[in-house]
C-alpha atoms as a PDB file:
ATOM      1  CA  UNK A   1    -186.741  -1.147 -27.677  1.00  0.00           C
ATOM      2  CA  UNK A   2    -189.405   1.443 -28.240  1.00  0.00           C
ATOM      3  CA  UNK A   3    -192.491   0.520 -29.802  1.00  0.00           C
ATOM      4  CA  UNK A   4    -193.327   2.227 -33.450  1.00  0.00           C
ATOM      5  CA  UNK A   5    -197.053   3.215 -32.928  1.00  0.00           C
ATOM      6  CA  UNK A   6    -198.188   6.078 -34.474  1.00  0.00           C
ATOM      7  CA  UNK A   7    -195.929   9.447 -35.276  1.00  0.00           C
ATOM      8  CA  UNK A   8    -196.251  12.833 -33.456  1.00  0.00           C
ATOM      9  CA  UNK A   9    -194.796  15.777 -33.976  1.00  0.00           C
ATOM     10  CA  UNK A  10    -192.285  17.464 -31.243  1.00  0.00           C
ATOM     11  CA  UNK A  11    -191.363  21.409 -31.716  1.00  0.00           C
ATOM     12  CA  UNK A  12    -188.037  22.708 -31.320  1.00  0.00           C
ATOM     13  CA  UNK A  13    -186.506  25.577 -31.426  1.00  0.00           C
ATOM     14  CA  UNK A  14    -186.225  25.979 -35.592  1.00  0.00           C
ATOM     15  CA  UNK A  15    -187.224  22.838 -36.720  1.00  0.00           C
ATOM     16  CA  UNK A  16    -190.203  19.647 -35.964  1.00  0.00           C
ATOM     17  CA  UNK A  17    -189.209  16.137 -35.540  1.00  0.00           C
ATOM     18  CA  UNK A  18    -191.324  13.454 -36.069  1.00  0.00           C
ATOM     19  CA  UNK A  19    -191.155  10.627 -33.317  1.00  0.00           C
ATOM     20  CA  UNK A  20    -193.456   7.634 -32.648  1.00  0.00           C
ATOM     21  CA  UNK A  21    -195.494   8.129 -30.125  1.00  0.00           C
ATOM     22  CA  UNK A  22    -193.616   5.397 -27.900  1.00  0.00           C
ATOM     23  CA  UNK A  23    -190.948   7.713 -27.779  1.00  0.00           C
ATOM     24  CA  UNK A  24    -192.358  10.720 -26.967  1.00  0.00           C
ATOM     25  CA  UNK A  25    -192.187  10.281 -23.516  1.00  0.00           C
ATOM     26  CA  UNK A  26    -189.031   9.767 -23.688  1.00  0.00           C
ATOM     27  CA  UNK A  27    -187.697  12.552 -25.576  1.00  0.00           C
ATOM     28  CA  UNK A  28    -189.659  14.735 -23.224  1.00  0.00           C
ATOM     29  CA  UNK A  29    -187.721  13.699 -19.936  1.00  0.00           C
ATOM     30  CA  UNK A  30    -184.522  13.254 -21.339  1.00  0.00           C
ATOM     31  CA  UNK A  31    -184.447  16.277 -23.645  1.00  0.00           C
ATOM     32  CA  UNK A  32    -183.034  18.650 -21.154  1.00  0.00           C
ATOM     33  CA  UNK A  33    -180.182  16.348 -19.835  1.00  0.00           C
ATOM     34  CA  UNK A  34    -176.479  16.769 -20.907  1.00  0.00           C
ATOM     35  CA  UNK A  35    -174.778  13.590 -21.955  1.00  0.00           C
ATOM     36  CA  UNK A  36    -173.226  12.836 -18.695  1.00  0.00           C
ATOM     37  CA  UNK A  37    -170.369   9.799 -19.404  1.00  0.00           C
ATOM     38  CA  UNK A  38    -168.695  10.276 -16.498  1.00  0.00           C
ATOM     39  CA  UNK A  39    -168.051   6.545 -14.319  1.00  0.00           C
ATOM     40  CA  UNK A  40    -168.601   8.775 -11.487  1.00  0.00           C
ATOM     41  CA  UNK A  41    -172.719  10.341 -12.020  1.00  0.00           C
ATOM     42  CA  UNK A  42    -171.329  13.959 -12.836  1.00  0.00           C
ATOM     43  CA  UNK A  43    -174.064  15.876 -14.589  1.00  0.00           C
ATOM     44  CA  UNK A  44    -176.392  15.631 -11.827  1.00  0.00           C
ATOM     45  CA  UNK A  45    -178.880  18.356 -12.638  1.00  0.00           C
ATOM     46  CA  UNK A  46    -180.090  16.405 -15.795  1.00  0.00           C
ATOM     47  CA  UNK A  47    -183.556  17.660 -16.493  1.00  0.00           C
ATOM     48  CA  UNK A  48    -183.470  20.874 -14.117  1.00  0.00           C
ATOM     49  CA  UNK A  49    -181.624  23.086 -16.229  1.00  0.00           C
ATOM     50  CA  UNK A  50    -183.079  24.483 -19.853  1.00  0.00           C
ATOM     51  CA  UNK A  51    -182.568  22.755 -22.607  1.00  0.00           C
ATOM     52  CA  UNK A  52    -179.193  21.506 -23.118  1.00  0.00           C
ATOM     53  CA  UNK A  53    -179.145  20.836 -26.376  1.00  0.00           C
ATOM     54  CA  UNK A  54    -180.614  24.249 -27.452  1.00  0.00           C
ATOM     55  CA  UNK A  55    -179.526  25.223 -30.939  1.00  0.00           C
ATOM     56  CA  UNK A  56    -180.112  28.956 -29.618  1.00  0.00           C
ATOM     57  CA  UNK A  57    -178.827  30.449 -25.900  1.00  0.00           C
ATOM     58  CA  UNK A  58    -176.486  33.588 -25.362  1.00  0.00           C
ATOM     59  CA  UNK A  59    -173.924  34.038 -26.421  1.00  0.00           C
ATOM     60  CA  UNK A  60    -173.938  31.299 -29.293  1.00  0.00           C
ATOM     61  CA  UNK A  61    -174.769  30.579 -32.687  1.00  0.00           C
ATOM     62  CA  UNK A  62    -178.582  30.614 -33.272  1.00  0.00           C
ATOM     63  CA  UNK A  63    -178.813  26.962 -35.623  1.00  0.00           C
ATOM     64  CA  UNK A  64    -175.389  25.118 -35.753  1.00  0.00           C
ATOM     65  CA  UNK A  65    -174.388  22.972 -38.765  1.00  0.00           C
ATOM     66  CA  UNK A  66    -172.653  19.939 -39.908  1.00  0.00           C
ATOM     67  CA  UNK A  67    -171.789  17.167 -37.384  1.00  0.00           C
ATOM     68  CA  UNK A  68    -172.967  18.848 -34.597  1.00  0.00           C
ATOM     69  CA  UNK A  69    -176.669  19.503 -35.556  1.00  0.00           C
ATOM     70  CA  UNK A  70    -176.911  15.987 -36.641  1.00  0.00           C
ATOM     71  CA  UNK A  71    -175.913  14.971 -33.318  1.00  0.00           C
ATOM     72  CA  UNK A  72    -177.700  17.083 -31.752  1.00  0.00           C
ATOM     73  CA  UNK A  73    -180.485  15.781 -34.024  1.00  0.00           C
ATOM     74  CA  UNK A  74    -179.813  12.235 -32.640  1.00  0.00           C
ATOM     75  CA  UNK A  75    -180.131  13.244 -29.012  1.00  0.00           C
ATOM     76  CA  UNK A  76    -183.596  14.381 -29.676  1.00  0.00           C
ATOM     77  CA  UNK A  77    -184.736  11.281 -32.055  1.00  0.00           C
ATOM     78  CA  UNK A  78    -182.585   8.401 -30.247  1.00  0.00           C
ATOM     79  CA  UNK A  79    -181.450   9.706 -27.045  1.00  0.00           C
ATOM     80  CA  UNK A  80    -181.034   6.730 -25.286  1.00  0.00           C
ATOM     81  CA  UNK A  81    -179.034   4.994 -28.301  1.00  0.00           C
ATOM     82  CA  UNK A  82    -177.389   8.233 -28.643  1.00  0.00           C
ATOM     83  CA  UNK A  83    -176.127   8.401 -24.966  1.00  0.00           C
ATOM     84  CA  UNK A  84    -175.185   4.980 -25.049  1.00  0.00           C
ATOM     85  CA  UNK A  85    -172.710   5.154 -28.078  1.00  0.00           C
ATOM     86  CA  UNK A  86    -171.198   8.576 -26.639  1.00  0.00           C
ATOM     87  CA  UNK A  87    -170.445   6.902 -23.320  1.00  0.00           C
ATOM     88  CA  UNK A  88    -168.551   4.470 -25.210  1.00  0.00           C
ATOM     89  CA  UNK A  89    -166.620   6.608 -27.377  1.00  0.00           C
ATOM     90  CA  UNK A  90    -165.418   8.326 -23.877  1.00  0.00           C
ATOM     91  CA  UNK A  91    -164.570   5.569 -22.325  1.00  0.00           C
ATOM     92  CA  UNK A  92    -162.755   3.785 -25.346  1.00  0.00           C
ATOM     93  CA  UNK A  93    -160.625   7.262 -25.634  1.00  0.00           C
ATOM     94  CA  UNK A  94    -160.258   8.173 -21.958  1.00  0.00           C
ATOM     95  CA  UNK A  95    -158.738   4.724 -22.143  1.00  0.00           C
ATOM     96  CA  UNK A  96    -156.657   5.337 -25.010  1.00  0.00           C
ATOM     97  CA  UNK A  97    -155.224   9.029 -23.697  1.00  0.00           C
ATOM     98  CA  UNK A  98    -154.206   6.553 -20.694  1.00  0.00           C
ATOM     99  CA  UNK A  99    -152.352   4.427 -22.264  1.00  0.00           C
ATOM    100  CA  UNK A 100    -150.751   6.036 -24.650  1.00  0.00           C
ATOM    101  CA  UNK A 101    -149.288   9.736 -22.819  1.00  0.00           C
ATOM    102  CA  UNK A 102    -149.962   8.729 -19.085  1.00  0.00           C
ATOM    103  CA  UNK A 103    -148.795   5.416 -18.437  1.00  0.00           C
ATOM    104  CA  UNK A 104    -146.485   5.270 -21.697  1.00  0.00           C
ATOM    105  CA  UNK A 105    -146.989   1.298 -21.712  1.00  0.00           C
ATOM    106  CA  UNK A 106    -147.948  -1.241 -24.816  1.00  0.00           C
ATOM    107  CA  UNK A 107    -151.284  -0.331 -25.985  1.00  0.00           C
ATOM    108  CA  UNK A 108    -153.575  -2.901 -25.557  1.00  0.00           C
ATOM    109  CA  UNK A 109    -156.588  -3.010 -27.555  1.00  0.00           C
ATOM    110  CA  UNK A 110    -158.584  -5.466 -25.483  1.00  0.00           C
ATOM    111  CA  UNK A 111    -158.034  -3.067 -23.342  1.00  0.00           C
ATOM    112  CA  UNK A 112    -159.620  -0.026 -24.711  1.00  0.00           C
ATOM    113  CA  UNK A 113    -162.599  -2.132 -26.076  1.00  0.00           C
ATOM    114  CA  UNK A 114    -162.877  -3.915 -23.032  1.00  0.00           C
ATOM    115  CA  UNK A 115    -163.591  -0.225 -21.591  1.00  0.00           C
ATOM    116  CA  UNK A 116    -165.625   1.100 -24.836  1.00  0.00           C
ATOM    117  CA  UNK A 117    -168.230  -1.696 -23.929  1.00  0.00           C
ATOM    118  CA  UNK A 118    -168.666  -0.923 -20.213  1.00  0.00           C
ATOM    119  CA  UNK A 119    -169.354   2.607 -21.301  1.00  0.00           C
ATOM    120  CA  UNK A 120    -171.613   1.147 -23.979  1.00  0.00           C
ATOM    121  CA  UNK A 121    -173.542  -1.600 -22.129  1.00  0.00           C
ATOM    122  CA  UNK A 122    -173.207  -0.325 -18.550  1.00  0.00           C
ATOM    123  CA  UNK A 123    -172.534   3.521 -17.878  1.00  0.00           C
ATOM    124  CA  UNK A 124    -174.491   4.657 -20.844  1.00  0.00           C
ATOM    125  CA  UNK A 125    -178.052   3.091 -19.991  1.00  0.00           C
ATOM    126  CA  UNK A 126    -177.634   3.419 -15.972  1.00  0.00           C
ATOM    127  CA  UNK A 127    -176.754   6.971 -16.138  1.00  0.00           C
ATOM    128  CA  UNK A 128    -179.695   7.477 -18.952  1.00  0.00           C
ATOM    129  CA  UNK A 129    -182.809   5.983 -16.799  1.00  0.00           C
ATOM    130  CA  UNK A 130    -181.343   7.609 -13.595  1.00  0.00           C
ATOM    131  CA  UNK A 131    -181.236  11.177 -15.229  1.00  0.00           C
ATOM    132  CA  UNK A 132    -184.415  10.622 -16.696  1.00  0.00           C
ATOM    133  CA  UNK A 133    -185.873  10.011 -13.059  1.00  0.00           C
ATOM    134  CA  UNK A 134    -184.260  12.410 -11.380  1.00  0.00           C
ATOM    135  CA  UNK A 135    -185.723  14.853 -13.662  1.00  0.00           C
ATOM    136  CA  UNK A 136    -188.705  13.844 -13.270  1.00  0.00           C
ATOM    137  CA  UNK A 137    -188.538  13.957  -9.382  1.00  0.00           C
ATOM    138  CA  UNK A 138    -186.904  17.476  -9.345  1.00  0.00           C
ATOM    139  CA  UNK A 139    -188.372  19.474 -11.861  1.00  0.00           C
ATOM    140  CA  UNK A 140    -187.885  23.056 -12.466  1.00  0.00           C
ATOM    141  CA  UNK A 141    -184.554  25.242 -13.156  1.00  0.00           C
ATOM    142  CA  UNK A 142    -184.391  27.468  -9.759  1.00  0.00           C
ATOM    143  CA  UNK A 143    -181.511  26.848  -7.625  1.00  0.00           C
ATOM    144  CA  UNK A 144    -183.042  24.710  -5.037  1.00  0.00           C
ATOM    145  CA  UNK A 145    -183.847  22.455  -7.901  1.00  0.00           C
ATOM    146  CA  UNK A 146    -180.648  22.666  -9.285  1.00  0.00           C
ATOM    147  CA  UNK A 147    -178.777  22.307  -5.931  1.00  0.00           C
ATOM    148  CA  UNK A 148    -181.542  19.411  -4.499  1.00  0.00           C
ATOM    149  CA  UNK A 149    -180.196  17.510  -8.011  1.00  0.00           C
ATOM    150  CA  UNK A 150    -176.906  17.757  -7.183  1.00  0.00           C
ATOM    151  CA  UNK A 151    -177.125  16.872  -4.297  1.00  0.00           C
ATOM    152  CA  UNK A 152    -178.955  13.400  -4.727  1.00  0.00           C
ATOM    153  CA  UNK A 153    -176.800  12.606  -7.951  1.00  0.00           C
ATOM    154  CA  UNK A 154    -173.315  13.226  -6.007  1.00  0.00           C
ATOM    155  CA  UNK A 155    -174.434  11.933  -2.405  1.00  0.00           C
ATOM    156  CA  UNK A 156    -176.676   9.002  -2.975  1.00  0.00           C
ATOM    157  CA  UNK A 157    -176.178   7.814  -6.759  1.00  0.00           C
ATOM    158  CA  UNK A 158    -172.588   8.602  -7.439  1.00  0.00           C
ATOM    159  CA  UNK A 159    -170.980   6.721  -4.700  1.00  0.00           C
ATOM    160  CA  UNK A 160    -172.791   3.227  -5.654  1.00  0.00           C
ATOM    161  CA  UNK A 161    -172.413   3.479  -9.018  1.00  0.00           C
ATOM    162  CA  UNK A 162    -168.379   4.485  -8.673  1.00  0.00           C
ATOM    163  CA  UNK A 163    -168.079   1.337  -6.920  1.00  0.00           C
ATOM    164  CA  UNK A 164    -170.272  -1.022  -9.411  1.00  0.00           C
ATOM    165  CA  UNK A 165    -168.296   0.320 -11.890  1.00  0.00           C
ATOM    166  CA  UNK A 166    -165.350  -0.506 -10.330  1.00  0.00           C
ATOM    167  CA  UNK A 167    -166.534  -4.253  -9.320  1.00  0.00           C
ATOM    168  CA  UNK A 168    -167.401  -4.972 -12.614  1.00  0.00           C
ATOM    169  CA  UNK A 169    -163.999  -3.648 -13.975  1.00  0.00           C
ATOM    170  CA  UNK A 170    -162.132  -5.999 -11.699  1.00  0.00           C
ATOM    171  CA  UNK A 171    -164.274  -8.855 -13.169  1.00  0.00           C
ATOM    172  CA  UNK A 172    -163.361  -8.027 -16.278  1.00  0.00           C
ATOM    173  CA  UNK A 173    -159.651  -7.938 -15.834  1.00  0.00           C
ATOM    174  CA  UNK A 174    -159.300 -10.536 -13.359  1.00  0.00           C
ATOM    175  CA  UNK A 175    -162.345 -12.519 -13.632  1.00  0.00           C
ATOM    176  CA  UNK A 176    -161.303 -15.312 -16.799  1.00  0.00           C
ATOM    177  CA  UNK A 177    -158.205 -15.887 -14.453  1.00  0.00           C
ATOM    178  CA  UNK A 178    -160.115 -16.439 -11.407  1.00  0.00           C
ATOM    179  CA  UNK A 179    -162.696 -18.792 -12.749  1.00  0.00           C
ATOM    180  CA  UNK A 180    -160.151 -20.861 -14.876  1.00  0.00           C
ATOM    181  CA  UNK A 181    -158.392 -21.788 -11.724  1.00  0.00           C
ATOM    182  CA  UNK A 182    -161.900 -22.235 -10.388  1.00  0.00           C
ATOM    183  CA  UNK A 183    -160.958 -19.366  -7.450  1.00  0.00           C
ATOM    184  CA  UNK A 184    -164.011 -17.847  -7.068  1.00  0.00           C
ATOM    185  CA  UNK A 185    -163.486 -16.826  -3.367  1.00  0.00           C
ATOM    186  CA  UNK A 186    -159.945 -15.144  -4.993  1.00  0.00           C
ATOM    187  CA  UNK A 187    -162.212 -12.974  -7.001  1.00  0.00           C
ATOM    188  CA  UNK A 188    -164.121 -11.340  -4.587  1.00  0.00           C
ATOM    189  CA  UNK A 189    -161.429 -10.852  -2.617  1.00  0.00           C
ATOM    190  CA  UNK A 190    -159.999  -9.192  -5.491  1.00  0.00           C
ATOM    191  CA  UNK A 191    -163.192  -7.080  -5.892  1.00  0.00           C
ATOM    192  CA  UNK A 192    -163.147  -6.138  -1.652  1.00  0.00           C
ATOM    193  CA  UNK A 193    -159.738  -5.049  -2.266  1.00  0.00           C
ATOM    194  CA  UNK A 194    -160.065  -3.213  -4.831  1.00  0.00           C
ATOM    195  CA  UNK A 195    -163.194  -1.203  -3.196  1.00  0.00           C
ATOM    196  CA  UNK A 196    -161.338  -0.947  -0.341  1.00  0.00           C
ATOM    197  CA  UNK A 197    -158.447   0.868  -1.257  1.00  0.00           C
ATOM    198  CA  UNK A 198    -159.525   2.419  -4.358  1.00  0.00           C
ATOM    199  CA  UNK A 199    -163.409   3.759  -3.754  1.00  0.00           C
ATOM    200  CA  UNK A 200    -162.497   6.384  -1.501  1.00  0.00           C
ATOM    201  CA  UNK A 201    -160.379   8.693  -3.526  1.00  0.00           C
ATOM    202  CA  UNK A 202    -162.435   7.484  -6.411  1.00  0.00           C
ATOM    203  CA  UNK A 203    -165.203   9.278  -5.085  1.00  0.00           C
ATOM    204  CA  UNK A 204    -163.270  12.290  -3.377  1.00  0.00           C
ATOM    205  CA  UNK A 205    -162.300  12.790  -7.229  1.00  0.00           C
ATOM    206  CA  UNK A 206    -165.231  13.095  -8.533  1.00  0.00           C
ATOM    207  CA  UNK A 207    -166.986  15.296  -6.236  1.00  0.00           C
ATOM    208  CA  UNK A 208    -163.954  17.612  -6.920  1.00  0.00           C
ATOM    209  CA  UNK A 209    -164.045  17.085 -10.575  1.00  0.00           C
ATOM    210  CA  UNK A 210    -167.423  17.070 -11.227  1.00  0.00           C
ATOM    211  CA  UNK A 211    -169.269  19.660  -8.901  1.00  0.00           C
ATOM    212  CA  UNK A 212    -167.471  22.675  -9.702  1.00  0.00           C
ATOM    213  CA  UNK A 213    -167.556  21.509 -13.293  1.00  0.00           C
ATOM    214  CA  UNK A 214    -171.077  21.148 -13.165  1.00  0.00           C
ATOM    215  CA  UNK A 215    -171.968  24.559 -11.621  1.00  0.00           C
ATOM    216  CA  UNK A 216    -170.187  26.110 -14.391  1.00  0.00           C
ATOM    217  CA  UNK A 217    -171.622  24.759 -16.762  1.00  0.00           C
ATOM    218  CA  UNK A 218    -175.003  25.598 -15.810  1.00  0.00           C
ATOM    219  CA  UNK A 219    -174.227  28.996 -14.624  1.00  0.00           C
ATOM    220  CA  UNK A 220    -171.982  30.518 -17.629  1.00  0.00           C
ATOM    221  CA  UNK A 221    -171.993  27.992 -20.252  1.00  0.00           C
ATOM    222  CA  UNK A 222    -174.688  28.669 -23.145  1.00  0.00           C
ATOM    223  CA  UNK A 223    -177.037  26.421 -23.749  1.00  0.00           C
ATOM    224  CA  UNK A 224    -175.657  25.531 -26.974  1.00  0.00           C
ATOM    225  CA  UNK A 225    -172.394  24.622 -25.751  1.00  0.00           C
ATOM    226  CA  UNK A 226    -173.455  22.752 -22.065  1.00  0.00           C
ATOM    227  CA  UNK A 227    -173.725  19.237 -24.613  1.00  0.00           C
ATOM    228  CA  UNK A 228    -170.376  19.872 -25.422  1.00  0.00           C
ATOM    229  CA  UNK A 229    -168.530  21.211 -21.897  1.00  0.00           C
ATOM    230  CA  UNK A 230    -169.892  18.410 -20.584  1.00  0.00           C
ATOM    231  CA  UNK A 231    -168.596  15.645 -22.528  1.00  0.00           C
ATOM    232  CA  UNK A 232    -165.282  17.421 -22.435  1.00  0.00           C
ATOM    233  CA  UNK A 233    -165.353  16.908 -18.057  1.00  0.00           C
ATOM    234  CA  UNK A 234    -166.597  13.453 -18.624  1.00  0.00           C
ATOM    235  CA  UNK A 235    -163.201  12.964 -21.299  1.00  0.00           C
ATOM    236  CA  UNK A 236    -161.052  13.942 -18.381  1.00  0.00           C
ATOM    237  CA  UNK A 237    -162.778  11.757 -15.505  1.00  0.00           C
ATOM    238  CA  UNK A 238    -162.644   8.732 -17.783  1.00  0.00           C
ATOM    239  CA  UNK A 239    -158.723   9.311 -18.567  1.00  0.00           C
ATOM    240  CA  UNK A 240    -158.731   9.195 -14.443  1.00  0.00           C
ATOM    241  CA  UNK A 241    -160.787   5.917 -13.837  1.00  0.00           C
ATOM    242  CA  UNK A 242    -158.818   4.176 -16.943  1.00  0.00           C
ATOM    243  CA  UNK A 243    -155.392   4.820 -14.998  1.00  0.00           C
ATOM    244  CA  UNK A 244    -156.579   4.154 -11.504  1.00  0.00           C
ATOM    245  CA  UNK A 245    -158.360   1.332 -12.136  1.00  0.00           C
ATOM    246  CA  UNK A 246    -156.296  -0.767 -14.362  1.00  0.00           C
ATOM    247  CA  UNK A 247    -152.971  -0.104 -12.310  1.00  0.00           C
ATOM    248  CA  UNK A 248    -154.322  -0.642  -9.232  1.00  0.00           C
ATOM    249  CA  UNK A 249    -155.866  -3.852 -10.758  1.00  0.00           C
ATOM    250  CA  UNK A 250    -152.646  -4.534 -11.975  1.00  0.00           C
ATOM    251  CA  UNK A 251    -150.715  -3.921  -8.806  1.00  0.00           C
ATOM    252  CA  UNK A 252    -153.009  -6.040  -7.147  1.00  0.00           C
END
């Protein structure tokens, strides 16, 4: 996707990585940005606050090791490959925590795939090219600029994106059905429904989730660990939209 022209060098905090030049850009606007795979836009101070994946900060370890510094590695080398994947590892086990100790049902593994590849395909690049221009349009990491980015990502991006999320989940579920029978007026009634009844609290949710979570993490949380607390919120969000969505979809 990114072009291999010729290699630069970007400094971090103990180390150089080398990058084509094609990505340098890149790297340099989404650097800063926790990976937010929430279904909801949580995270909404992406590129406002220092840099979250820091291998130094307060309070933590000054160069971590194993797993995590190779992921951490990736974020800086591949971050939009990176953020993809991790989306879809959320989603496929928020889905499978559903499943398996909230609903108590059959697991389905269509199911949970069926989820990993809307985090994958969907969530994970939408959520990567709006971070990267909100960054861009609110730089800095004051509190205006951290409040002004929360407030765009929870008022103006979050709602829309809750309910394309949702849309697109109903297709999937309900959608081969639909067109079999030829019933495409059934499906998007399906899909009003479904916004209808289920967008509201949807979104109530995740402001309550994902604000206070959000203004913890960049207030006490070291940079070291934001990466981390933030994937951990986005766990618990997905684990929400899996169980609302599919047994309302069901219901329906």
């Amino acid at each position: 996707m990114f072009p291999n022209l010729a290699r630069t060098k970007l400094s971090t905090s103990s180390r150089s990585i080398n990058l084509p030049v094609g990505r340098k850009v890149r790297a340099l606007a989404f650097r800063n940005q926790p990976v937010t795979c929430g279904l909801g836009g949580g995270g909404g101070m992406g590129g406002n606050g220092r840099r979250l994946c820091a291998t130094g900060g307060s309070g933590g370890p000054s160069e971590p090791s194993g797993p995590w510094a190779k992921y951490l590695e990736l974020l800086e080398s591949h971050p939009f490959v990176t953020r993809a994947v991790t989306c879809g590892v959320l989603n496929g086990l928020g889905d499978i925590v559903s499943q398996v100790f909230i609903e108590g049902s059959s697991f389905e593994l269509s199911r949970t795939l069926t989820f990993t590849c809307l985090g994958l395909f969907f969530v994970g690049p939408v959520l990567f090219y709006w971070y990267g221009w909100l960054g861009g349009l609110i730089p800095g990491s004051g509190a205006m600029s951290v409040l002004g980015s929360l407030a765009l990502d929870q008022l103006l991006f979050a709602p829309p994106f809750i309910a394309a999320f949702m849309s697109i989940l109903t297709v999937t579920i309900e959608g081969p059905t639909h067109l079999k029978d030829g019933s495409l007026q059934t499906l998007k009634n399906s899909i009003a429904s479904k916004i209808q009844k289920d967008w509201p609290p949807a979104v109530q949710v995740n402001w309550l989730l994902w604000v206070p979570a959000q203004f913890i993490n960049f207030k006490f949380v070291p940079p070291n660990l934001r990466v981390l607390a933030v994937n951990v919120t986005a766990l618990i969000w997905n684990i929400y939209m899996s169980y609302q969505g599919h047994k309302k979809v069901a219901e329906a």
